[in-house]
C-alpha atoms as a PDB file:
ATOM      1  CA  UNK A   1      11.053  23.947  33.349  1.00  0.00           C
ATOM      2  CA  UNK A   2      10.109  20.407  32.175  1.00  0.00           C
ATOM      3  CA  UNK A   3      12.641  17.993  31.482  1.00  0.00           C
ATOM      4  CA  UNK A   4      12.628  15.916  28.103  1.00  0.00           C
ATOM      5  CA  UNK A   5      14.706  12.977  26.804  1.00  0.00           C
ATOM      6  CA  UNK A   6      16.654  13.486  23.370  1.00  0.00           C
ATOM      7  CA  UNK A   7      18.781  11.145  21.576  1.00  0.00           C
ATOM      8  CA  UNK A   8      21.305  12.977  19.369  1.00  0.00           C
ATOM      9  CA  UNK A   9      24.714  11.408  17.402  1.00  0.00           C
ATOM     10  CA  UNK A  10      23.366   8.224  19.611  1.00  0.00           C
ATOM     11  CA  UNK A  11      23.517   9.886  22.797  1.00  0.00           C
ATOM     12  CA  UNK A  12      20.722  10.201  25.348  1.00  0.00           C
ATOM     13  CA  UNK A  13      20.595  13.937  26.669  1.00  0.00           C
ATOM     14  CA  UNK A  14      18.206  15.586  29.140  1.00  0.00           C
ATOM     15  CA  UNK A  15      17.353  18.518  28.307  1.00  0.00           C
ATOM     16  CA  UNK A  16      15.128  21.073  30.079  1.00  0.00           C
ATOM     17  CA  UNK A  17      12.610  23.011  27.916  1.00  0.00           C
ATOM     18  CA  UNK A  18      11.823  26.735  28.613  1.00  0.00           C
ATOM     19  CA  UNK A  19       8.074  27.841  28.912  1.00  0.00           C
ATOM     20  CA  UNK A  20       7.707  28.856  25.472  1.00  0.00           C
ATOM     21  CA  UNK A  21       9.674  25.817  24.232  1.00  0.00           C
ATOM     22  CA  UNK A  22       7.526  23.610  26.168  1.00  0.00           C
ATOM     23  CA  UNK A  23       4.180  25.778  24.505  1.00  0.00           C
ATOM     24  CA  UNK A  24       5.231  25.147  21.173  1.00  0.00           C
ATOM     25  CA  UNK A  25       6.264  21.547  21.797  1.00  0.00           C
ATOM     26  CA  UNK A  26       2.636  20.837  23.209  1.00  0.00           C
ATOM     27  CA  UNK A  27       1.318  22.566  20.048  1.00  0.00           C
ATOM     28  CA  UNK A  28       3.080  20.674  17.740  1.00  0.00           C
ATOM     29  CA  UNK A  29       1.803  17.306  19.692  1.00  0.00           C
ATOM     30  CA  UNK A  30      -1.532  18.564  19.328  1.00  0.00           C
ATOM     31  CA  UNK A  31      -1.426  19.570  15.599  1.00  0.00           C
ATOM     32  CA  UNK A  32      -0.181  15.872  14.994  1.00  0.00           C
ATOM     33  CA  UNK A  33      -2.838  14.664  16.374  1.00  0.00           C
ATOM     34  CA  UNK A  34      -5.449  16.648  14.950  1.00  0.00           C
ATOM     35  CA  UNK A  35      -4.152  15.514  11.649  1.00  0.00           C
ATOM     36  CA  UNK A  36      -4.004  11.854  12.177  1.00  0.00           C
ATOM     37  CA  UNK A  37      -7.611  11.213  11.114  1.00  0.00           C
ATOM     38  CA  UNK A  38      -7.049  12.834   7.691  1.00  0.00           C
ATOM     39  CA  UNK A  39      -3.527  11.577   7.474  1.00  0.00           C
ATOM     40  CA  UNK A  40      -5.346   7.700   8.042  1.00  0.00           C
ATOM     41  CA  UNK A  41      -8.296   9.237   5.415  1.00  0.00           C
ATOM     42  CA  UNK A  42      -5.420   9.180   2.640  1.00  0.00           C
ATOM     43  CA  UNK A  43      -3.983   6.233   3.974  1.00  0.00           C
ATOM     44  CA  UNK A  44      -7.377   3.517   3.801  1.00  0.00           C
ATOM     45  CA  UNK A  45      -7.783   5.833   0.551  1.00  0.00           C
ATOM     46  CA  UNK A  46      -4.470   4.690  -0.756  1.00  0.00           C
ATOM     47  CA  UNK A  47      -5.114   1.518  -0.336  1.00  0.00           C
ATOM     48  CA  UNK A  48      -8.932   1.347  -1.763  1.00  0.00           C
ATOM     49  CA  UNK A  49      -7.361   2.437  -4.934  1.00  0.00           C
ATOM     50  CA  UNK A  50      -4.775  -0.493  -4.733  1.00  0.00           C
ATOM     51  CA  UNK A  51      -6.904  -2.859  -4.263  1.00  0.00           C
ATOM     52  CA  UNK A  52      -8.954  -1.487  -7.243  1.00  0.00           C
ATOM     53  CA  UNK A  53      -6.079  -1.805  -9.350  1.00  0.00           C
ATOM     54  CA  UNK A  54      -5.241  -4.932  -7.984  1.00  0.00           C
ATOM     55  CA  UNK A  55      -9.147  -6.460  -9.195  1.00  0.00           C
ATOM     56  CA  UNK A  56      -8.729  -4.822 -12.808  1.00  0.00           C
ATOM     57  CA  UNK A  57      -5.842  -6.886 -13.355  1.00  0.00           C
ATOM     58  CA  UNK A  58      -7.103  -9.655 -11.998  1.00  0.00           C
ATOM     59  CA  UNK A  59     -10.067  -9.253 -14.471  1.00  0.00           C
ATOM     60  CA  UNK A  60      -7.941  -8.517 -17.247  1.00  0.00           C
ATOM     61  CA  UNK A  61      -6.171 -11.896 -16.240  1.00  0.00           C
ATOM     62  CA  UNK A  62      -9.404 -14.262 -16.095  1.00  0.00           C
ATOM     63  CA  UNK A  63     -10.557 -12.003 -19.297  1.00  0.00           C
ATOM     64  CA  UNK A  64      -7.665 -12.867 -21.682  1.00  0.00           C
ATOM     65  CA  UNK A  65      -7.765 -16.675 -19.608  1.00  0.00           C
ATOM     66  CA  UNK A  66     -11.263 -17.223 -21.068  1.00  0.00           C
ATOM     67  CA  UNK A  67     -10.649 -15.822 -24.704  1.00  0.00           C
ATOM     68  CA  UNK A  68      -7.732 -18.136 -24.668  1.00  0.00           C
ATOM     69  CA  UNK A  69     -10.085 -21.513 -23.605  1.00  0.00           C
ATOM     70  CA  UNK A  70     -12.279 -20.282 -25.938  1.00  0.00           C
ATOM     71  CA  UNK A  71      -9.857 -20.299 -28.787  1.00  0.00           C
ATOM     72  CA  UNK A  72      -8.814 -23.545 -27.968  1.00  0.00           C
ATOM     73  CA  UNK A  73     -12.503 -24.712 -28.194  1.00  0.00           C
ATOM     74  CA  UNK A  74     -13.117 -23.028 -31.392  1.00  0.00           C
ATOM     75  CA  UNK A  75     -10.098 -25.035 -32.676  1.00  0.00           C
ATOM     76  CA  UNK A  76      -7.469 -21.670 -33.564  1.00  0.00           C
ATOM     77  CA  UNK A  77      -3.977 -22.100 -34.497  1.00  0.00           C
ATOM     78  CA  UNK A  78      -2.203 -22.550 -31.333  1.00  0.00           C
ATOM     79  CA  UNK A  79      -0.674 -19.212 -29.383  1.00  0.00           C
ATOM     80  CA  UNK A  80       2.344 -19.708 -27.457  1.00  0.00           C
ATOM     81  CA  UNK A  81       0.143 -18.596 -24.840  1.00  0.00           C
ATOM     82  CA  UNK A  82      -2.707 -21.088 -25.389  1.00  0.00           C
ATOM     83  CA  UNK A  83      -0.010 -23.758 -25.562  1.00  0.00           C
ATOM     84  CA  UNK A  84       0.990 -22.650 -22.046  1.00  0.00           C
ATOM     85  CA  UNK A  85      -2.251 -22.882 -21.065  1.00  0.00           C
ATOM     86  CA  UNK A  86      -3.144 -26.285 -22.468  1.00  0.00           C
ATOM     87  CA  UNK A  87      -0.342 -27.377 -19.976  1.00  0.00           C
ATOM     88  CA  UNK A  88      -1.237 -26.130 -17.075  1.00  0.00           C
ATOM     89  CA  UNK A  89      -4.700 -27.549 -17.428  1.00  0.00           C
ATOM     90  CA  UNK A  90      -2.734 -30.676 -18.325  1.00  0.00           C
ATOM     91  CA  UNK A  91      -1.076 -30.687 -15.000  1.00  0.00           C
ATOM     92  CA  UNK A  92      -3.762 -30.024 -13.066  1.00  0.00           C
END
């Protein structure tokens, strides 16, 4: 029989694992790690999509930036937003 830690209700137990117990128990370790690669897959996956979404708005952002310079060049009424903008390139 192999002996195995458990915590349970905050208490540390030893328990001793049967054959079969132990089988399955080595099984389950091994299925884990079978599927870490495709669990990581999803993961970096995850995270290229993020960062997608992350450069659309940031391209959306410098987009609606430069129509708003331009408006000011051209001379347009003055946007709430423009006006906001005027400032900040004040203050630079």
């Amino acid at each position: 029989m192999a002996k195995r830690l458990r915590v349970r209700n905050g208490v540390t137990e030893i328990i001793n694992y049967t054959p079969e117990e132990q089988a399955q128990y080595d099984a389950e370790i091994a299925q884990a790690l079978a599927d870490r690669p495709a669990i990581d897959a999803e993961i970096e996956e995850g995270n290229k999509e993020q960062a997608l979404l992350d450069q659309g708005r940031l391209l959306w952002i410098i987009e609606t930036l430069l129509g708003e310079i331009e408006a000011i060049r051209r001379g347009d009424p003055v946007t709430q937003r423009a006006q906001a903008l005027r400032n900040r390139i004040n203050n630079l």
